[in-house]
Structure formats: C-alpha cells, structure tokens
PDB file of N, CA and C in Angstrom:
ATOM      1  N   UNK A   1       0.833  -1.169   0.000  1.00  0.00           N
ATOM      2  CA  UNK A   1       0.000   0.000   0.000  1.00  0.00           C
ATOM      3  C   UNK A   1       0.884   1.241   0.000  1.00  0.00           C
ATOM      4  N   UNK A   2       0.398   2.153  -0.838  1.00  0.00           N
ATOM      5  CA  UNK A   2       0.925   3.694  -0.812  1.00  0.00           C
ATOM      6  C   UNK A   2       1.266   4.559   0.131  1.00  0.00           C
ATOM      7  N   UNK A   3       2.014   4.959   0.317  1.00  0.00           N
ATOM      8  CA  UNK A   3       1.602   6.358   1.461  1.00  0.00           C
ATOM      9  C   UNK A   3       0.672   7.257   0.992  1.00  0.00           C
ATOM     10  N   UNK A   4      -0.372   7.573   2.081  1.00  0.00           N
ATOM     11  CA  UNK A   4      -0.783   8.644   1.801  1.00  0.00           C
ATOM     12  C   UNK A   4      -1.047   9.731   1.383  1.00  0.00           C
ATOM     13  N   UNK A   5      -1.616  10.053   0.478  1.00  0.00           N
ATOM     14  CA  UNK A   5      -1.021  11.368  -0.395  1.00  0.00           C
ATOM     15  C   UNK A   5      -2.536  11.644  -1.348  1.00  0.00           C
ATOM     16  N   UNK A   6      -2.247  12.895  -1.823  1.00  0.00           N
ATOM     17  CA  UNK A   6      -3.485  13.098  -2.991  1.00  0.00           C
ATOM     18  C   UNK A   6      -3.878  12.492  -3.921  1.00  0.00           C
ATOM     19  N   UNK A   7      -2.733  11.779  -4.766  1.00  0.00           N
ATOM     20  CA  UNK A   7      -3.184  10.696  -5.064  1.00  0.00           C
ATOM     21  C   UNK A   7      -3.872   9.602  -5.113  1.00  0.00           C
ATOM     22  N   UNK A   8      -3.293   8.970  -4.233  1.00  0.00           N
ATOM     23  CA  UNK A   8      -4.216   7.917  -3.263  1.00  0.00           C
ATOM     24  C   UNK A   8      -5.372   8.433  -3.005  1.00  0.00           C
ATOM     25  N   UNK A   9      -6.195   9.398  -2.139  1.00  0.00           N
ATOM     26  CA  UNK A   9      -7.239   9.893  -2.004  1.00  0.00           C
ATOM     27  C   UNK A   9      -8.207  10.306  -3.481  1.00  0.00           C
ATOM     28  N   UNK A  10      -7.596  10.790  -4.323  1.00  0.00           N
ATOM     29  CA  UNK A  10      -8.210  10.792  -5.936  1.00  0.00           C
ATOM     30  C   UNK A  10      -8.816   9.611  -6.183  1.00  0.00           C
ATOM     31  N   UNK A  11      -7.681   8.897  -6.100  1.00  0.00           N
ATOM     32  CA  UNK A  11      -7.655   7.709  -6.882  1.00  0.00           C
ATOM     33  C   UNK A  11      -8.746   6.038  -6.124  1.00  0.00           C
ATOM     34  N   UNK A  12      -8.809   6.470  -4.999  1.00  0.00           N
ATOM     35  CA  UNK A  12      -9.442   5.813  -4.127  1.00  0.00           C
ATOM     36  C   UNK A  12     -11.265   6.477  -4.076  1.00  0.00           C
ATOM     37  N   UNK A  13     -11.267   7.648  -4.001  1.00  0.00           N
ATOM     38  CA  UNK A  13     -12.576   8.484  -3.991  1.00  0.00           C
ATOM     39  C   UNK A  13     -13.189   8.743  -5.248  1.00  0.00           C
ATOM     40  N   UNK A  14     -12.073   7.935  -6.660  1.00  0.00           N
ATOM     41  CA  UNK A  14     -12.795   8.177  -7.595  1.00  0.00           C
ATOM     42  C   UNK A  14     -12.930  10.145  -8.203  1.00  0.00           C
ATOM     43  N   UNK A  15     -12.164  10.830  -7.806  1.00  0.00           N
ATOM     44  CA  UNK A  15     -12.449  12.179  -7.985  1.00  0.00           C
ATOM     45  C   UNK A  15     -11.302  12.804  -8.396  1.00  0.00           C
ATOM     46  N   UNK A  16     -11.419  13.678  -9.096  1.00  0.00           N
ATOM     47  CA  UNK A  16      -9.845  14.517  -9.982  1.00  0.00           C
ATOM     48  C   UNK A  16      -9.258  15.219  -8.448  1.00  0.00           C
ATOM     49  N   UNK A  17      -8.345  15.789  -8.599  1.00  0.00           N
ATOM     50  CA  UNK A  17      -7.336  16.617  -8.166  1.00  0.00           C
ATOM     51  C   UNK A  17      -7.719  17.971  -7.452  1.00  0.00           C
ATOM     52  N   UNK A  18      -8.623  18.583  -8.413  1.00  0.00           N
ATOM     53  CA  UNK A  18      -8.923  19.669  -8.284  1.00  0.00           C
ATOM     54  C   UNK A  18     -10.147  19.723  -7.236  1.00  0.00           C
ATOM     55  N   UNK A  19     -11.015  18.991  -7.556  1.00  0.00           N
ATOM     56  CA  UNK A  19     -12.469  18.596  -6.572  1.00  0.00           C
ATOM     57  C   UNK A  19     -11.669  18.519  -5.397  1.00  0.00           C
ATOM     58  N   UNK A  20     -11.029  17.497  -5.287  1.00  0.00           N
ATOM     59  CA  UNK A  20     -10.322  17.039  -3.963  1.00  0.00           C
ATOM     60  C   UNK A  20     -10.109  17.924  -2.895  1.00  0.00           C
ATOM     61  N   UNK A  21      -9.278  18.981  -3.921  1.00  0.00           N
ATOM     62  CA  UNK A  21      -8.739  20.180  -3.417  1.00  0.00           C
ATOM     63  C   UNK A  21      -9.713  20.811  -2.835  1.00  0.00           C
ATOM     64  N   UNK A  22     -10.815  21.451  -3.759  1.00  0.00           N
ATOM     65  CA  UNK A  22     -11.759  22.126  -3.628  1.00  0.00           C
ATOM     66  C   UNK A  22     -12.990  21.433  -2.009  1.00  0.00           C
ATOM     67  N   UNK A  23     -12.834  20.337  -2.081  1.00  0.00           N
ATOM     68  CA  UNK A  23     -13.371  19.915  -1.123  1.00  0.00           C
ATOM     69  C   UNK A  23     -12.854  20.101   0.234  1.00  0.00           C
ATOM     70  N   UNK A  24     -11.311  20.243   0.415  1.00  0.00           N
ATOM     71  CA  UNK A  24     -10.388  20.445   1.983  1.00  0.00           C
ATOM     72  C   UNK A  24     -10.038  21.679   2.030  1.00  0.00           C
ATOM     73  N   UNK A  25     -11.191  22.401   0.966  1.00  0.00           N
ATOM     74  CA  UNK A  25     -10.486  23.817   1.108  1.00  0.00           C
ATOM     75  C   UNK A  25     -11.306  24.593   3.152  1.00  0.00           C
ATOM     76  N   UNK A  26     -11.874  24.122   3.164  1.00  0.00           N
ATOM     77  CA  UNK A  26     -12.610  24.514   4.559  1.00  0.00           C
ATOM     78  C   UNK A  26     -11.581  23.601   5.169  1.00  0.00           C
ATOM     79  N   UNK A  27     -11.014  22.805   5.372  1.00  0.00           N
ATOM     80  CA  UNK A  27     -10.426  21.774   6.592  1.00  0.00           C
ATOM     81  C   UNK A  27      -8.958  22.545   6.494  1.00  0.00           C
ATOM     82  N   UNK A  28      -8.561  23.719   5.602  1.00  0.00           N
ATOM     83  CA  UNK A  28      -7.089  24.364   5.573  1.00  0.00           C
ATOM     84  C   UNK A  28      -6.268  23.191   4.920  1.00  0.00           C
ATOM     85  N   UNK A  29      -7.161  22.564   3.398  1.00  0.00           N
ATOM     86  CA  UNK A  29      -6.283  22.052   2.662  1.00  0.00           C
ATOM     87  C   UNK A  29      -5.808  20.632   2.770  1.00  0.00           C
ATOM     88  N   UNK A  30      -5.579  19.888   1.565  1.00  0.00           N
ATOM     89  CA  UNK A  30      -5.721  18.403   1.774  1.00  0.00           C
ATOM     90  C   UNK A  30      -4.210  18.065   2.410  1.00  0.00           C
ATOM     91  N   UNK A  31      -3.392  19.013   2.087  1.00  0.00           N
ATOM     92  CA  UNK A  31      -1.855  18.579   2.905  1.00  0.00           C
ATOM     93  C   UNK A  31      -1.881  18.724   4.440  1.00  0.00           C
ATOM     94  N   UNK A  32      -2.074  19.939   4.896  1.00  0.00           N
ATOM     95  CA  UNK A  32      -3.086  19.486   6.586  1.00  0.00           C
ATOM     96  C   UNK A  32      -3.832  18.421   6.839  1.00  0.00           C
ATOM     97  N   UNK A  33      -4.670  18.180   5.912  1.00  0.00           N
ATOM     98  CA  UNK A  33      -6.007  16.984   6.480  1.00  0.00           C
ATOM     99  C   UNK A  33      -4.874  15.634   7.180  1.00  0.00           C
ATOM    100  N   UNK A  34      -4.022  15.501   5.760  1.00  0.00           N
ATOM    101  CA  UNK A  34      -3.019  14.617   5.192  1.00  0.00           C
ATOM    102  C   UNK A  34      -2.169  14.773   6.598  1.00  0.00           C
ATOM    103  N   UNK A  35      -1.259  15.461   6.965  1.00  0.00           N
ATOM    104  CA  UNK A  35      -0.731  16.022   8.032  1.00  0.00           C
ATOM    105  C   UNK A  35      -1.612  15.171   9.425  1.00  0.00           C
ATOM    106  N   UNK A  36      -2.292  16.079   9.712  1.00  0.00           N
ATOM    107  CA  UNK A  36      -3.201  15.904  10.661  1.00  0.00           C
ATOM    108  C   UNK A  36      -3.692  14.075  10.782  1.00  0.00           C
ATOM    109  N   UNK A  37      -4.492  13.333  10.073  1.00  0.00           N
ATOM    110  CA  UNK A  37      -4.480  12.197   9.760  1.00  0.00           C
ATOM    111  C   UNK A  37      -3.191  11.092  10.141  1.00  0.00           C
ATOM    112  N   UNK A  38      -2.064  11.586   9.510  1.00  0.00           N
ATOM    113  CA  UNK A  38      -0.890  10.851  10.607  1.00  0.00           C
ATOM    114  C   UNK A  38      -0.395  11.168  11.686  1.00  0.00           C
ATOM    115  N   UNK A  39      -0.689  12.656  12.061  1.00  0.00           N
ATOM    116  CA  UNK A  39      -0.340  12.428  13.715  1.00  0.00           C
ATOM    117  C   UNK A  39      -0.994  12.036  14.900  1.00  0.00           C
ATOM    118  N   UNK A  40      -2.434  11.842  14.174  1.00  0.00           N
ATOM    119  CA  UNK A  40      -3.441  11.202  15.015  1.00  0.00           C
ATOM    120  C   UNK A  40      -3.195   9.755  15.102  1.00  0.00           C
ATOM    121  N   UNK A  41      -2.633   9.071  14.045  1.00  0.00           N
ATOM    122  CA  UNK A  41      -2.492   8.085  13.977  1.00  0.00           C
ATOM    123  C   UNK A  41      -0.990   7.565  14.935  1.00  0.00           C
ATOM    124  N   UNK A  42      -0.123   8.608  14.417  1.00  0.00           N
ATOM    125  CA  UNK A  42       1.114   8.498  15.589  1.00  0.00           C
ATOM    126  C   UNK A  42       0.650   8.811  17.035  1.00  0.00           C
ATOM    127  N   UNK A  43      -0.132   9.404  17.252  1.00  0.00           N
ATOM    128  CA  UNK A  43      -0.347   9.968  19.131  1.00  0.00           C
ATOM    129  C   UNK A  43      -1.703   8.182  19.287  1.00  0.00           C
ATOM    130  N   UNK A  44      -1.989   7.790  18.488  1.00  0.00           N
ATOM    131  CA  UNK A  44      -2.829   6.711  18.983  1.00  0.00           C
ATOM    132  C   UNK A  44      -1.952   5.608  18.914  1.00  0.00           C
ATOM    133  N   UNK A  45      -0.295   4.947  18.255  1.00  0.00           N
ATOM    134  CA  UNK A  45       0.402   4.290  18.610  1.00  0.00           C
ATOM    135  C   UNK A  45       1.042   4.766  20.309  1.00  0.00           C
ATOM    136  N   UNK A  46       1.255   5.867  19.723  1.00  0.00           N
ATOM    137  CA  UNK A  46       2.018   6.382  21.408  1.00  0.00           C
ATOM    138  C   UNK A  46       1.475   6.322  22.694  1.00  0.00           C
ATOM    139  N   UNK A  47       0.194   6.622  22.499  1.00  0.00           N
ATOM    140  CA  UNK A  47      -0.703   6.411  23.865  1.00  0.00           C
ATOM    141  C   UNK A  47      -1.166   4.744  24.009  1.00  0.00           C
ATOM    142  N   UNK A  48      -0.963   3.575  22.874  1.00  0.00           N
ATOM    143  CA  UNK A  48      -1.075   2.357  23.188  1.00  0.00           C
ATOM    144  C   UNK A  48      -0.192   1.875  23.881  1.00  0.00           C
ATOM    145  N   UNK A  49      -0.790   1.603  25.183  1.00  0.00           N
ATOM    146  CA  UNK A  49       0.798   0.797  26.068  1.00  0.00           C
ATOM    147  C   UNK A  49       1.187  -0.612  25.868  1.00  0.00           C
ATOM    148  N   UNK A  50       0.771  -1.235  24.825  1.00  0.00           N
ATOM    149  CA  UNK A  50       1.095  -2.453  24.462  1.00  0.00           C
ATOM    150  C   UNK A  50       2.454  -2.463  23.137  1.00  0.00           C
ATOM    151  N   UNK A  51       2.189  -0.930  22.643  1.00  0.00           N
ATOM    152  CA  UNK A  51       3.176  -0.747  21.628  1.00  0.00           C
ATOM    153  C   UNK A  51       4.045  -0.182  21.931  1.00  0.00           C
ATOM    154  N   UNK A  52       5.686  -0.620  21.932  1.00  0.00           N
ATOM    155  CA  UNK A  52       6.694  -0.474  22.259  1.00  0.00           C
ATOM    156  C   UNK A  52       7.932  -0.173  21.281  1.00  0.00           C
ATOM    157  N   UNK A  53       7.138   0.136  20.252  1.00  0.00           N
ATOM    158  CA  UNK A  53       8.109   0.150  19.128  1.00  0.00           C
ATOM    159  C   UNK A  53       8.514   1.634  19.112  1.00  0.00           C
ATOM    160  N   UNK A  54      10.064   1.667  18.843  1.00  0.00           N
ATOM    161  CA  UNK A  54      10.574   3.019  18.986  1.00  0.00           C
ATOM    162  C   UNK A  54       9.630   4.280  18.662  1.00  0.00           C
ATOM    163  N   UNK A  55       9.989   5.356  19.025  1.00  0.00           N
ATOM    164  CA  UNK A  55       9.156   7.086  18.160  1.00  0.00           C
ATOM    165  C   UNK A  55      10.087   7.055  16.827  1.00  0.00           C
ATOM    166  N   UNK A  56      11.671   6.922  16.908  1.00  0.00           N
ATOM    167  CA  UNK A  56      11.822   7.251  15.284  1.00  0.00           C
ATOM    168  C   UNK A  56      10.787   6.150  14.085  1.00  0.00           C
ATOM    169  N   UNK A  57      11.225   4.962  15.061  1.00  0.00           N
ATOM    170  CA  UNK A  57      10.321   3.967  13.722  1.00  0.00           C
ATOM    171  C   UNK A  57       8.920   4.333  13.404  1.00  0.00           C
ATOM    172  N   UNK A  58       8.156   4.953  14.422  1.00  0.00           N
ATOM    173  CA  UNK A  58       6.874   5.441  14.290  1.00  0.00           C
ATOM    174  C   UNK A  58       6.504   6.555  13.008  1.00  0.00           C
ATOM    175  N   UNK A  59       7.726   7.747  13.601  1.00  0.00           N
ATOM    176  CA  UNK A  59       7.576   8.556  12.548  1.00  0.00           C
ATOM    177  C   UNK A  59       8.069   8.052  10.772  1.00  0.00           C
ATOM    178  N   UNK A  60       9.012   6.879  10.639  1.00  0.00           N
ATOM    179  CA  UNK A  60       9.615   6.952   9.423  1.00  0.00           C
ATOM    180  C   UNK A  60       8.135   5.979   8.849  1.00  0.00           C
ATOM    181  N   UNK A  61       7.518   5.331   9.515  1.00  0.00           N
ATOM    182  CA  UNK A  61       6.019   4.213   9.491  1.00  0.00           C
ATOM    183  C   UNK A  61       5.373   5.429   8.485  1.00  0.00           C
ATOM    184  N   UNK A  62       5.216   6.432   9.293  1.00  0.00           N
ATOM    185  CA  UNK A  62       3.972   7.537   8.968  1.00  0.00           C
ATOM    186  C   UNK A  62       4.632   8.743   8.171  1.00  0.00           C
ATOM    187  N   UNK A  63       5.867   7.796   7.777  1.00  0.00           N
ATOM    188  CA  UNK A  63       6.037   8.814   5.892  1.00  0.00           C
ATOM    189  C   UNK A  63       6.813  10.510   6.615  1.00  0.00           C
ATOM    190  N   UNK A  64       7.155  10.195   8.401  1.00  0.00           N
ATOM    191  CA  UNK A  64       8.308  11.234   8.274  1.00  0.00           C
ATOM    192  C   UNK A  64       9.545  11.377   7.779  1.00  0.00           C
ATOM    193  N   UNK A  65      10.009  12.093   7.302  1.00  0.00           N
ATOM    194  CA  UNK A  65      11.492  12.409   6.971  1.00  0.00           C
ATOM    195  C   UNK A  65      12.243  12.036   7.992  1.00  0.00           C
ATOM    196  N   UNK A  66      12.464  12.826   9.052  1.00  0.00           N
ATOM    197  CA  UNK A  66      13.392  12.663  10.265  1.00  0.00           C
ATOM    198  C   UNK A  66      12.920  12.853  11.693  1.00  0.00           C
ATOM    199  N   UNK A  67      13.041  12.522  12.251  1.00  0.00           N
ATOM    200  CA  UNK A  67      12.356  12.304  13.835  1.00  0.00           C
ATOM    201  C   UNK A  67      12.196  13.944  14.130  1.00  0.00           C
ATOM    202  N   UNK A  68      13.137  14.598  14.083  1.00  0.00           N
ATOM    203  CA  UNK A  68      13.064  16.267  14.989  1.00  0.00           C
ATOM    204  C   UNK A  68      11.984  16.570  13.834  1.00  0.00           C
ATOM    205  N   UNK A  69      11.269  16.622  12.921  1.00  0.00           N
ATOM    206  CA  UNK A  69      10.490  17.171  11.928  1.00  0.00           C
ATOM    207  C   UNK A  69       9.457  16.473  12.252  1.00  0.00           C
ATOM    208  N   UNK A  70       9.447  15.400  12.106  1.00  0.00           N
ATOM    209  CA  UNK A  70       8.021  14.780  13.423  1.00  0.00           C
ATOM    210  C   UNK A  70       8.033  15.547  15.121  1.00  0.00           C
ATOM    211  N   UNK A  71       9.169  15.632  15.203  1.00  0.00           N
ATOM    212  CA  UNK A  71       8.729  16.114  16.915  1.00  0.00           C
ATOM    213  C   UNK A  71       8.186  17.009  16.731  1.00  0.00           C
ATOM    214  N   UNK A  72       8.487  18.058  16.012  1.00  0.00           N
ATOM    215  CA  UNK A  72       7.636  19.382  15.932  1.00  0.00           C
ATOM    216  C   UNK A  72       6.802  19.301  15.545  1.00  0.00           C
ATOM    217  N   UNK A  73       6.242  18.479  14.763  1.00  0.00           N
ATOM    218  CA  UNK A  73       4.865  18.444  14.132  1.00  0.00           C
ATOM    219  C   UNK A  73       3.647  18.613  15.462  1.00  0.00           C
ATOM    220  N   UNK A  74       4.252  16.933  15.686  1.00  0.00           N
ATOM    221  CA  UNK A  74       3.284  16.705  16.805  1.00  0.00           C
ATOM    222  C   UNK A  74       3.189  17.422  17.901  1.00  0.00           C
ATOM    223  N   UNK A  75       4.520  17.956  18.307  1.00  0.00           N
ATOM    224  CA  UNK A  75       4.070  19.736  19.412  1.00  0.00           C
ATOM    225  C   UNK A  75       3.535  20.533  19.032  1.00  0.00           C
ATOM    226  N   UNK A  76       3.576  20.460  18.054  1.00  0.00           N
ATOM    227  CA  UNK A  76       2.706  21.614  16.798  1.00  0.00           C
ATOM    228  C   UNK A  76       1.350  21.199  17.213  1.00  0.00           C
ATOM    229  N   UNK A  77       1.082  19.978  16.588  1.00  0.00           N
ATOM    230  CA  UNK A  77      -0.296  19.319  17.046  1.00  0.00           C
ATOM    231  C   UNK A  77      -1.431  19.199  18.343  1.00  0.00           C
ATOM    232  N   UNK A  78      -0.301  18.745  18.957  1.00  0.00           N
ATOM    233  CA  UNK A  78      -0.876  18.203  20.314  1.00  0.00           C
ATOM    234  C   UNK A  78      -0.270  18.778  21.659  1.00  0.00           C
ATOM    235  N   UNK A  79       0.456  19.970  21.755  1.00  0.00           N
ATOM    236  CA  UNK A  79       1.079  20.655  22.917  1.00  0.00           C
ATOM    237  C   UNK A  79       1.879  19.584  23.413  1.00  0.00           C
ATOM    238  N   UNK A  80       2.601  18.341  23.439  1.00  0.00           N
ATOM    239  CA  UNK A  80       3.023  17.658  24.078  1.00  0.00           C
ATOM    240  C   UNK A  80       3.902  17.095  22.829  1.00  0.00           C
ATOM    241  N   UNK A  81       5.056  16.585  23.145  1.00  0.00           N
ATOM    242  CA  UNK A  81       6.374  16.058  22.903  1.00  0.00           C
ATOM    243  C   UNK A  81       6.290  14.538  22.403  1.00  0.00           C
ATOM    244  N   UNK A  82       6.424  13.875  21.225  1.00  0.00           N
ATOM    245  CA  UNK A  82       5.486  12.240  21.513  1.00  0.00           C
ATOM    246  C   UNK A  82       6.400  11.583  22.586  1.00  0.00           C
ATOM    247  N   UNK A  83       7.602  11.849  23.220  1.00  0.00           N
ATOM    248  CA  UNK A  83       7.682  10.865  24.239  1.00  0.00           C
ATOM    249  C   UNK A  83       6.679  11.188  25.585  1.00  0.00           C
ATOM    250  N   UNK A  84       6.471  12.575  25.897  1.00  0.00           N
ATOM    251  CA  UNK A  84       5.467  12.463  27.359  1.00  0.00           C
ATOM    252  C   UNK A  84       3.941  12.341  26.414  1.00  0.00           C
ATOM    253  N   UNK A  85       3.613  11.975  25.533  1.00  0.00           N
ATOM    254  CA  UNK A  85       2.521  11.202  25.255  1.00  0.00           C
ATOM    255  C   UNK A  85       2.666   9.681  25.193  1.00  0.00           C
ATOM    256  N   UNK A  86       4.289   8.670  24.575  1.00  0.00           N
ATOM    257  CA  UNK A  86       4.265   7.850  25.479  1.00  0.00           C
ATOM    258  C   UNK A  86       4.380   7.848  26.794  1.00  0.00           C
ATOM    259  N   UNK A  87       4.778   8.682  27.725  1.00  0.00           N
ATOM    260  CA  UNK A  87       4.992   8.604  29.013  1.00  0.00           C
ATOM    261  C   UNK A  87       3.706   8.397  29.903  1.00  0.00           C
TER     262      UNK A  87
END
C-alpha cells in the first residue's frame, strides 16, 4: 500500500485533483487533512501501552522524513512532545 497522499485519495474516492482540493479547502487544505491524519495516527500508537516500538520507527512508518520534523509536528499538534505522550 501507498503512502498517503493526494493521489491515493483521488484515486481511491474516484475524484480529480482539483475537486479534492476544492473539497479540503474549509479543513485548511488536503496537505493538513493529510498532516493531521498521521499524527493522530502516531499519538494513537504512542498512547497504546502495548506498543513499544521506537518514536523514530513510528515517525519513518507515517512517511516522516526525520524524527526532529516529526517532533515538531506533533508539538505543533498536540502541545506535548510524543515521548510524554508515550509517558
């Protein structure tokens, strides 16, 4: 399976590029939605206490570049750091 991306969402929803667009234009855009969508998905590994698998492997899982570019995201996101959300 793909990473995530506009593509995928086109191509899955059946809908051009532009609609797409036009549709996340209220949500601040399909690269936010996109954004947003994996750090929810990273803060719901992190808060599982059964999952123990590193934060870098988490972020490179969810199509980050480099761990400090995920950290900020998700402080960006969620006021909290993803290790004191595993904590």
């Amino acid at each position: 399976m793909g990473a995530l991306g506009p593509a995928m969402i086109c191509q899955r929803a059946g809908i051009s590029r532009s609609q797409l667009y036009r549709l996340f234009e209220t949500e601040g855009g399909v690269v936010k939605f996109i954004l947003s969508c994996r750090l929810n998905k990273a803060a719901s590994l992190l808060a599982d206490p059964w999952n123990s698998e590193p934060i870098h492997l988490i972020a490179y899982s969810l199509c980050f570049e480099d761990p400090s570019q995920f950290s900020r995201a998700f402080k960006r996101e969620f006021g909290a750091s993803p290790s004191e959300v595993r904590a």
